[in-house]
N, C-alpha and C. Protein backbone atom coordinates (compact mmCIF):
# COMPACT_ATOMS: atom_id res chain seq x y z
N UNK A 1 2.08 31.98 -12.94
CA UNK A 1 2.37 31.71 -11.55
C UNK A 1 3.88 31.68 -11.30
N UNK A 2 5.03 31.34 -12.23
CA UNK A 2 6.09 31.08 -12.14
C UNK A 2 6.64 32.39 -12.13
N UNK A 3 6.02 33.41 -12.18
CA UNK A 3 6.32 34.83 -11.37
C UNK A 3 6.61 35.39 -10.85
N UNK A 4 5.14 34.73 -9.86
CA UNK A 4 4.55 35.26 -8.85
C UNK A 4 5.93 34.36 -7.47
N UNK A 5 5.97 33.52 -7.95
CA UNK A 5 7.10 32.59 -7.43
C UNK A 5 8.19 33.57 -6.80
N UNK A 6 8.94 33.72 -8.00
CA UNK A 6 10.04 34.65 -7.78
C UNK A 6 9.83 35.49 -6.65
N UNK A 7 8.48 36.21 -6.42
CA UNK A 7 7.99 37.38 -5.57
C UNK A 7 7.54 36.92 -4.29
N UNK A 8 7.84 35.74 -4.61
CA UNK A 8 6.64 35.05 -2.54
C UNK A 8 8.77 35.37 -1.53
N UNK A 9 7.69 36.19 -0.69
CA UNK A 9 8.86 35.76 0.47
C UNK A 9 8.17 35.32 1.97
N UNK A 10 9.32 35.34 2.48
CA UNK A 10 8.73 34.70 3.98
C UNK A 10 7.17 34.73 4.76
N UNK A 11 7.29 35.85 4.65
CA UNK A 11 5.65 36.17 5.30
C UNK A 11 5.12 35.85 4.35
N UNK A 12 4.44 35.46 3.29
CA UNK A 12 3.80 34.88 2.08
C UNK A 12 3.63 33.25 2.25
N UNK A 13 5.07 32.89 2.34
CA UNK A 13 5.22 31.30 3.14
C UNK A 13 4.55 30.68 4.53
N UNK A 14 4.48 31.94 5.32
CA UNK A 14 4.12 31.59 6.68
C UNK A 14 2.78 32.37 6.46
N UNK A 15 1.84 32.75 5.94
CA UNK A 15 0.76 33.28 5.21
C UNK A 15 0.10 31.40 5.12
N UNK A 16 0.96 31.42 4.08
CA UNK A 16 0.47 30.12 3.37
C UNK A 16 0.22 28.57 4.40
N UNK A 17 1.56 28.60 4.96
CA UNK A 17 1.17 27.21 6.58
C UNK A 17 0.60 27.46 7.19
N UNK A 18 0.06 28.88 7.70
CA UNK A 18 -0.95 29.10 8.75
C UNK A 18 -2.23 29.37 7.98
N UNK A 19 -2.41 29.38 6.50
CA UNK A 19 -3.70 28.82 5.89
C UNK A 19 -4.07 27.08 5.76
N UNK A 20 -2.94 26.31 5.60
CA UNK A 20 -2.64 25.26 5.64
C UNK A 20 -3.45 24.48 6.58
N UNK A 21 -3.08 24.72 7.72
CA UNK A 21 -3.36 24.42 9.05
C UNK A 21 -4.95 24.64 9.28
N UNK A 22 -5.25 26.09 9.32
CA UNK A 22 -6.53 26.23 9.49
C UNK A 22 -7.23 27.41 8.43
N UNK A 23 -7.91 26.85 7.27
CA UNK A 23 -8.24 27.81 6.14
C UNK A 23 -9.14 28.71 6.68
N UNK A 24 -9.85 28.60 7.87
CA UNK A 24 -10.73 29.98 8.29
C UNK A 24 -10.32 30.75 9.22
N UNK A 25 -8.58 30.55 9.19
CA UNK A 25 -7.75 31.85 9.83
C UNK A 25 -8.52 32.73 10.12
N UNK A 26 -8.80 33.89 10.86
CA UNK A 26 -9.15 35.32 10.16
C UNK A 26 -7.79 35.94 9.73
N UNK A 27 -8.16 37.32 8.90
CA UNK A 27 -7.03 38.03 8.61
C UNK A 27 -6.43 38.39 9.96
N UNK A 28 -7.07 39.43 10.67
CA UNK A 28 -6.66 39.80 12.14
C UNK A 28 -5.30 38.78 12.04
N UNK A 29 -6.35 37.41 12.89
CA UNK A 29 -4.96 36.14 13.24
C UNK A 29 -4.01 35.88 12.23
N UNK A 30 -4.40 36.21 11.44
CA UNK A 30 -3.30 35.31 9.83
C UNK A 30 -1.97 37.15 10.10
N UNK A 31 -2.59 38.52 10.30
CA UNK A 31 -1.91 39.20 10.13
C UNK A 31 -0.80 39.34 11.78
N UNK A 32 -1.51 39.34 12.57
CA UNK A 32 -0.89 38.77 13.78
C UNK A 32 0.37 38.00 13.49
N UNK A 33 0.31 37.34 13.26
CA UNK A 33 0.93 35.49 13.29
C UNK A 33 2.26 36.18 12.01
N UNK A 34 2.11 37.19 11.43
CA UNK A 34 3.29 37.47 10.56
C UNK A 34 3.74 39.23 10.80
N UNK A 35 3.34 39.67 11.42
CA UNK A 35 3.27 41.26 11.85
C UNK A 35 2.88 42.44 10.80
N UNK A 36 1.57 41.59 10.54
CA UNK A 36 1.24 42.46 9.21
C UNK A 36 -0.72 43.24 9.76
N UNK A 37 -0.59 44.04 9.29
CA UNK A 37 -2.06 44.45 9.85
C UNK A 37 -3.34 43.77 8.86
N UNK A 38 -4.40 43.62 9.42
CA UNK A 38 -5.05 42.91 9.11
C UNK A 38 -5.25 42.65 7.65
N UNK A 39 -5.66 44.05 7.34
CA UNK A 39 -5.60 44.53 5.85
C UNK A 39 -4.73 44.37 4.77
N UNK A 40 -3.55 44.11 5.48
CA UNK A 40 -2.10 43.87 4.53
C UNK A 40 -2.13 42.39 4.64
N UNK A 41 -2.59 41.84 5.52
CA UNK A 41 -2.57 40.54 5.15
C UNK A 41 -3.61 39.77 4.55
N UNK A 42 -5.01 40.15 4.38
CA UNK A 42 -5.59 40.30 3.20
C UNK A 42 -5.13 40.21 2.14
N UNK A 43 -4.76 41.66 1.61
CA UNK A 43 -4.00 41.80 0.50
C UNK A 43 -3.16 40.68 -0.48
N UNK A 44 -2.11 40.10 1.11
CA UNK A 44 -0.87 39.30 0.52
C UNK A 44 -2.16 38.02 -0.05
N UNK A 45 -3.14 37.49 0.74
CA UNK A 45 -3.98 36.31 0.30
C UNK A 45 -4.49 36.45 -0.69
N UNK A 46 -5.33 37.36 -1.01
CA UNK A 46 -5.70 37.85 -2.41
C UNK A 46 -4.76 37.54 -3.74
N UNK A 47 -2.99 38.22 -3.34
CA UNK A 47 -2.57 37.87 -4.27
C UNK A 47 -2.01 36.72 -4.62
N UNK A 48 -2.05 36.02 -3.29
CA UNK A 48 -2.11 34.41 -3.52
C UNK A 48 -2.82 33.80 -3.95
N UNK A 49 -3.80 34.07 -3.96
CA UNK A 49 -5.09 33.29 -4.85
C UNK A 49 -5.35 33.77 -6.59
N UNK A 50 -5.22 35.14 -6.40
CA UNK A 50 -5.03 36.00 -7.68
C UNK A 50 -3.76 34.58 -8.85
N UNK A 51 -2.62 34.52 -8.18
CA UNK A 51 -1.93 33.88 -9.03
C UNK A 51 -1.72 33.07 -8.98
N UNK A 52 -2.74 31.87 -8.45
CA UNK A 52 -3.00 30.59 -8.52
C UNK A 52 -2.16 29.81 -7.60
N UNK A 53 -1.35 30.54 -6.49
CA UNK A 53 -0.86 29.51 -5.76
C UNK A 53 -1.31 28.70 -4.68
N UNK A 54 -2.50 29.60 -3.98
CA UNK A 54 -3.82 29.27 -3.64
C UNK A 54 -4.83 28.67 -4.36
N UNK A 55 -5.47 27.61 -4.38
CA UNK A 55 -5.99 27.35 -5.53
C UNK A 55 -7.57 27.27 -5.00
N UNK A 56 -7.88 26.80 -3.72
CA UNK A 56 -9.03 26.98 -3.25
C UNK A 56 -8.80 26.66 -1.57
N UNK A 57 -10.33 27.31 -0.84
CA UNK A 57 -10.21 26.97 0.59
C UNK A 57 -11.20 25.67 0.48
N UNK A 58 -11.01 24.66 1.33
CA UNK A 58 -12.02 24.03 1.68
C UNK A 58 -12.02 23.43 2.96
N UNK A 59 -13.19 22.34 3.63
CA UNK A 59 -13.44 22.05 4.81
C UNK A 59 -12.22 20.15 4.92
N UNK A 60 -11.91 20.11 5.98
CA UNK A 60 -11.55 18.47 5.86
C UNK A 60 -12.47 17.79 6.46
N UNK A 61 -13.26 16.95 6.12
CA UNK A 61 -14.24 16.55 6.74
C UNK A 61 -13.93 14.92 7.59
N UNK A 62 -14.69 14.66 8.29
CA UNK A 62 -14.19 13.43 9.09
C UNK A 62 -15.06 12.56 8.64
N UNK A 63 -14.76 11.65 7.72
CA UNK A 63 -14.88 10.55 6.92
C UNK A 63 -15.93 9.57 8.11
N UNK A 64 -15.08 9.60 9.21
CA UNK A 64 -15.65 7.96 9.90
C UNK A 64 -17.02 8.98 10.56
N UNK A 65 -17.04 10.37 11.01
CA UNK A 65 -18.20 11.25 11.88
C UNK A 65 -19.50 10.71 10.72
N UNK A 66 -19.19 10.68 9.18
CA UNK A 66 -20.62 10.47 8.18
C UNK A 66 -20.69 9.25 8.19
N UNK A 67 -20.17 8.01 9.13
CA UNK A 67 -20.53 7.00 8.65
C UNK A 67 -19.38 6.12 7.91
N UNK A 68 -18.52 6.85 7.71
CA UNK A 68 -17.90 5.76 6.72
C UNK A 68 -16.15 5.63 7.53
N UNK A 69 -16.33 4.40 8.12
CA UNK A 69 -14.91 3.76 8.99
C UNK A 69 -14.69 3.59 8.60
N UNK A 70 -14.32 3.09 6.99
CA UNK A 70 -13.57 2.15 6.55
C UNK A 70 -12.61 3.14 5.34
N UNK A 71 -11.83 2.96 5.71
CA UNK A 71 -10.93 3.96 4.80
C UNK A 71 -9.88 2.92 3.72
N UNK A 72 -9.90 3.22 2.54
CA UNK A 72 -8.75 2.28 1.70
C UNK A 72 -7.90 3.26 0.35
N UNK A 73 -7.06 2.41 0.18
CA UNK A 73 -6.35 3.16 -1.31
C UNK A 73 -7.09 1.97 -2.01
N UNK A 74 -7.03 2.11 -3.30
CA UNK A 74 -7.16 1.02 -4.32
C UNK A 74 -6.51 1.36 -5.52
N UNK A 75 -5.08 0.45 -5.65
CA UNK A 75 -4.77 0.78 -7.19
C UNK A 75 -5.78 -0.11 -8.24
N UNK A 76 -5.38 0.60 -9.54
CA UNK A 76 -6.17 -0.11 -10.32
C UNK A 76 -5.25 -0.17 -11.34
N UNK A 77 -5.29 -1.24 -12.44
CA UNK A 77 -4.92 -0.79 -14.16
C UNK A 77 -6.74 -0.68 -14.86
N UNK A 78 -6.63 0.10 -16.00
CA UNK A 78 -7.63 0.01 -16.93
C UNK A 78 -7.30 -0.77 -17.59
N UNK A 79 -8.93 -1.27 -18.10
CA UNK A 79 -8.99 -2.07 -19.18
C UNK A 79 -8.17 -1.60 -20.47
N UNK A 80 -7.90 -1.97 -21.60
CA UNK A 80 -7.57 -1.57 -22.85
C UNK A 80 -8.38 -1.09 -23.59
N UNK A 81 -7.96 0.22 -23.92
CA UNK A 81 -9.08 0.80 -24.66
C UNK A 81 -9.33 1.40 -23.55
N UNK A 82 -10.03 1.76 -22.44
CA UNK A 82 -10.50 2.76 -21.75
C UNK A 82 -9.55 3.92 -21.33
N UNK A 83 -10.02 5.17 -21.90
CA UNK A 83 -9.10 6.13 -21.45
C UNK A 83 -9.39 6.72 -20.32
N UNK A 84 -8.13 7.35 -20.08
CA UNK A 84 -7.86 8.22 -18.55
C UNK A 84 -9.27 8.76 -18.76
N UNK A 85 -9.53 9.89 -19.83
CA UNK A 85 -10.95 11.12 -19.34
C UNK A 85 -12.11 10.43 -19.17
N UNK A 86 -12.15 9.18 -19.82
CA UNK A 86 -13.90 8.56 -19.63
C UNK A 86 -13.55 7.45 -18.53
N UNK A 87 -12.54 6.91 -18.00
CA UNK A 87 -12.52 6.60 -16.50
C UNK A 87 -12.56 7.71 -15.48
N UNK A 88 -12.17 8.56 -15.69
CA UNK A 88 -12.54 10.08 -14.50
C UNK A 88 -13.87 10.34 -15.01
N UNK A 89 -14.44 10.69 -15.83
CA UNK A 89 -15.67 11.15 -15.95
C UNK A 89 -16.38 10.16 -15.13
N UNK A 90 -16.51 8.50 -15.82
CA UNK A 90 -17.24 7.23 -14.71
C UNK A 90 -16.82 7.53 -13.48
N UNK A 91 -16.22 8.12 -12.86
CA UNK A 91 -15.42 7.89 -11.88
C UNK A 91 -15.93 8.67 -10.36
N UNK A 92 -16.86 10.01 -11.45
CA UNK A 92 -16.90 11.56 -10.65
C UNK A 92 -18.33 10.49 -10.05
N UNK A 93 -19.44 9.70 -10.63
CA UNK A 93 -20.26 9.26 -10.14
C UNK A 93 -20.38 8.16 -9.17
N UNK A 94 -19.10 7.77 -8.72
CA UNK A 94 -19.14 6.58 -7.66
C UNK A 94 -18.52 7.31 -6.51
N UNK A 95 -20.03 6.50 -5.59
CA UNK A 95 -20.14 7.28 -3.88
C UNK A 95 -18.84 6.89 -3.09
N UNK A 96 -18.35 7.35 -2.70
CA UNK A 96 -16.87 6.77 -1.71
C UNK A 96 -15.64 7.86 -2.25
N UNK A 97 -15.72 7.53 -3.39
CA UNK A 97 -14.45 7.69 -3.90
C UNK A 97 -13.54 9.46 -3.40
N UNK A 98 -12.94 9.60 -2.57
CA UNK A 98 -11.92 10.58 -2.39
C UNK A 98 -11.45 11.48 -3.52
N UNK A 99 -10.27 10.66 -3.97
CA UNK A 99 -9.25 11.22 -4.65
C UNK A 99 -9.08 10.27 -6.08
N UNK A 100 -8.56 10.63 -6.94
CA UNK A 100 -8.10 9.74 -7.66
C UNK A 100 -6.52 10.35 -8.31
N UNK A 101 -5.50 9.51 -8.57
CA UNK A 101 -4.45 9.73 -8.81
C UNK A 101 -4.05 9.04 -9.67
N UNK A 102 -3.62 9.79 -10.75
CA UNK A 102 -2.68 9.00 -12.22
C UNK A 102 -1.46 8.87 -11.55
N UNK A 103 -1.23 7.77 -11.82
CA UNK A 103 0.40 7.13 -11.83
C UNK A 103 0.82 6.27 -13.03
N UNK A 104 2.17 6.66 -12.05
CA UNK A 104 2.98 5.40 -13.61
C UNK A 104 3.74 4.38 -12.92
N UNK A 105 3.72 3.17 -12.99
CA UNK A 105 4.21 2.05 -12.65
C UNK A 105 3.15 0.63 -12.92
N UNK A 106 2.74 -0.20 -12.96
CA UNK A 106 2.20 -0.86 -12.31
C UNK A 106 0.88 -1.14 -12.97
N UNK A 107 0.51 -0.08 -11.89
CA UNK A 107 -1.16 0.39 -12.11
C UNK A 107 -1.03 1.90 -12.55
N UNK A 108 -2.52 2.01 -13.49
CA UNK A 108 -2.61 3.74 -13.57
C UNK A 108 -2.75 4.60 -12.71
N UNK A 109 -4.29 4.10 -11.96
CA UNK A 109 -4.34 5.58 -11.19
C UNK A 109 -4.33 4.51 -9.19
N UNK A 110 -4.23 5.52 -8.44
CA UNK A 110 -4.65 5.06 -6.77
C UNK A 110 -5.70 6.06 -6.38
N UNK A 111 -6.63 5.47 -5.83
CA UNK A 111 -7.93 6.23 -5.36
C UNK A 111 -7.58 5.92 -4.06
N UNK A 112 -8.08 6.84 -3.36
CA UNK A 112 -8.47 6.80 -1.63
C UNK A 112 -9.79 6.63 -1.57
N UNK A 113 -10.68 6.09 -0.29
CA UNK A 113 -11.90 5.63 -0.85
C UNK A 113 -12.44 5.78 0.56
N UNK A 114 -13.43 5.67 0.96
CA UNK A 114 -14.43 5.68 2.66
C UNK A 114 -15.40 5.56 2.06
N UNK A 115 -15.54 4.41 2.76
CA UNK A 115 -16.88 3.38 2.97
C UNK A 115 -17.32 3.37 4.54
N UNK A 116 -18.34 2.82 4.62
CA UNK A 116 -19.11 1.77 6.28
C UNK A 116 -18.54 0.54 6.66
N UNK A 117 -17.81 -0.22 5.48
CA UNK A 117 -17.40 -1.42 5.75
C UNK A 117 -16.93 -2.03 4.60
N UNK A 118 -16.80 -3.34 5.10
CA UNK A 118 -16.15 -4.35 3.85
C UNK A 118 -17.01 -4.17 2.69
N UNK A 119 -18.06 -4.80 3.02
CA UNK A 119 -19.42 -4.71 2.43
C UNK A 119 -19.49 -4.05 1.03
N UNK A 120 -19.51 -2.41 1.95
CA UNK A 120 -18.99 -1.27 1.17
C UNK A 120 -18.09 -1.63 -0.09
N UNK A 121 -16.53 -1.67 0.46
CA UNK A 121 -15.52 -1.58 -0.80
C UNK A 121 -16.16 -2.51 -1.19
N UNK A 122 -16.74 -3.83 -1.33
CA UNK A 122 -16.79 -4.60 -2.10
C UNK A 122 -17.53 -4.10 -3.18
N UNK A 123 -18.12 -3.48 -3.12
CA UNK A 123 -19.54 -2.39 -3.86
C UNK A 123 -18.82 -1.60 -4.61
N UNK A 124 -17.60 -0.92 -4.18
CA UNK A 124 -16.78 0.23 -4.76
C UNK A 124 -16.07 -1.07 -5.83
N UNK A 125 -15.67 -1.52 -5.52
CA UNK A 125 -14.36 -2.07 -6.44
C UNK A 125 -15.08 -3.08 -6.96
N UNK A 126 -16.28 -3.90 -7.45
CA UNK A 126 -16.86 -4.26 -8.07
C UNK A 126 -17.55 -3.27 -8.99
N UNK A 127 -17.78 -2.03 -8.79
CA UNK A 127 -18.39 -0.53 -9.56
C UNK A 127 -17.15 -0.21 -10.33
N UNK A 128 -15.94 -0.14 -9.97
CA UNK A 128 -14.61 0.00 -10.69
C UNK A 128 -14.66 -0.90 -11.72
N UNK A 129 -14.79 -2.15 -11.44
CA UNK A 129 -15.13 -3.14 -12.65
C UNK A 129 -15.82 -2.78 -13.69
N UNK A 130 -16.92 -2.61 -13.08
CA UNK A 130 -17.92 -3.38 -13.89
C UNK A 130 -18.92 -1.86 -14.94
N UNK A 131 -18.58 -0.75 -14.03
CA UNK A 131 -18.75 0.96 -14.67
C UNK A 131 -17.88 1.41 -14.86
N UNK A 132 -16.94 1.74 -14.86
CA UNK A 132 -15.46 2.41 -14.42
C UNK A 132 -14.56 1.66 -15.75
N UNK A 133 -14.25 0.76 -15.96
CA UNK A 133 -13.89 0.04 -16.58
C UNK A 133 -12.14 -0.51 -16.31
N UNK A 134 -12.04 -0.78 -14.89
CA UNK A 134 -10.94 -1.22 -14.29
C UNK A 134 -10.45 -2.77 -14.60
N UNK A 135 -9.56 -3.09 -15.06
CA UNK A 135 -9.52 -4.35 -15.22
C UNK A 135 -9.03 -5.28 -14.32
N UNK A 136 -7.64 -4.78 -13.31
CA UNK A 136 -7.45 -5.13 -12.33
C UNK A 136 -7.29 -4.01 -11.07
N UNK A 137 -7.53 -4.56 -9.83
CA UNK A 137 -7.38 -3.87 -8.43
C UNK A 137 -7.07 -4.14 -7.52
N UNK A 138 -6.28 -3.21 -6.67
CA UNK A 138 -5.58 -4.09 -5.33
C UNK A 138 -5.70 -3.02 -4.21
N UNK A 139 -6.39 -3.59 -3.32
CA UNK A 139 -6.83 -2.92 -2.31
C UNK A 139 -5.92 -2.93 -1.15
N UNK A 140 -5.31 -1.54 -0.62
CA UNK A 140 -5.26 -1.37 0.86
C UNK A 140 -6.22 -0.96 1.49
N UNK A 141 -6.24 -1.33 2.94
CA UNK A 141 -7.17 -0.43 4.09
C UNK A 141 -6.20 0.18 4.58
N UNK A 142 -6.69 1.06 5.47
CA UNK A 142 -5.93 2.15 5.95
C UNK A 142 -6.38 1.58 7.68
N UNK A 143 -4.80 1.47 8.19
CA UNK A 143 -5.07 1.17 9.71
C UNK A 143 -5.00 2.61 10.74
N UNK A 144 -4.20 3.66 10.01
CA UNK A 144 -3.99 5.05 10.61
C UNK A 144 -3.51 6.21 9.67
N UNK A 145 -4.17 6.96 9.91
CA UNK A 145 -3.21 8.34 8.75
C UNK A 145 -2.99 9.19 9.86
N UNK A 146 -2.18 9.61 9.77
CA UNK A 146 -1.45 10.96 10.29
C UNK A 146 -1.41 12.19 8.70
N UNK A 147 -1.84 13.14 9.02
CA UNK A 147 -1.68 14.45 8.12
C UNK A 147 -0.77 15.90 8.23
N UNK A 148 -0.12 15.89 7.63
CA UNK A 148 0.43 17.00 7.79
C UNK A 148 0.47 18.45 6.48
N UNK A 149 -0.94 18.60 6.17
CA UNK A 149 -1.01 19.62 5.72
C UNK A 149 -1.96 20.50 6.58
């Protein structure tokens, strides 16, 4: 990919924010939007994806539309002895869970999380415990996100 780098120019960049924005662009619009014909702008996506700088399309879905208002981070530390791959593996099976993120400070990783309610996290971060093998956790809620990808 560190290549392909060298080779991205402008229209490749503005390719890329106006996939950003909305991943079911069409080409037409995506070639429009950079003065490239439909087909050529194809092309340039292809080879964005070809060399991994694209890595996948997907949907953003609205968390609170399925039910779940309650949005939080939760750092955690692991227990001792539990490693990073068999806390992600426990990890892929608990309902809520977003994202998970290794860090270094503190705590190991921060998860983003959507739940229905308190109720909920209490369910999540008692499952962190008690499957997961989290030893301590500290919960934010989320009062607003703004996104800018």
């Amino acid at each position: 990919m560190t290549a392909f780098l060298s080779e991205m120019d402008d229209i490749d960049r503005r390719l890329i924010a106006a996939l950003v924005r909305d991943g079911r662009t069409s080409y037409r619009d995506l070639g429009t939007g950079v003065s490239l014909s439909p087909n050529a702008a194809a092309e340039r996506v292809r080879r964005l994806v070809e060399s991994g700088v694209i890595r996948r399309f997907r949907a953003h879905v609205d968390q609170a539309a399925l039910g779940r208002r309650l949005a939080a981070f939760i750092d955690l530390r692991l227990t001792p002895g539990v490693g990073a791959e068999a806390f992600e593996s426990a990890l892929r099976d608990l309902n809520g869970v977003l994202s998970a993120t290794l860090t270094t400070g503190r705590f190991d990783y921060t998860l983003r999380v959507a739940c229905a309610d308190e109720a909920a996290l209490v369910d999540i971060v008692e499952a962190l415990r008690t499957r997961c093998g989290a030893q301590e956790t500290y919960s934010r809620i989320v009062l607003r996100e703004l996104s800018f990808d």
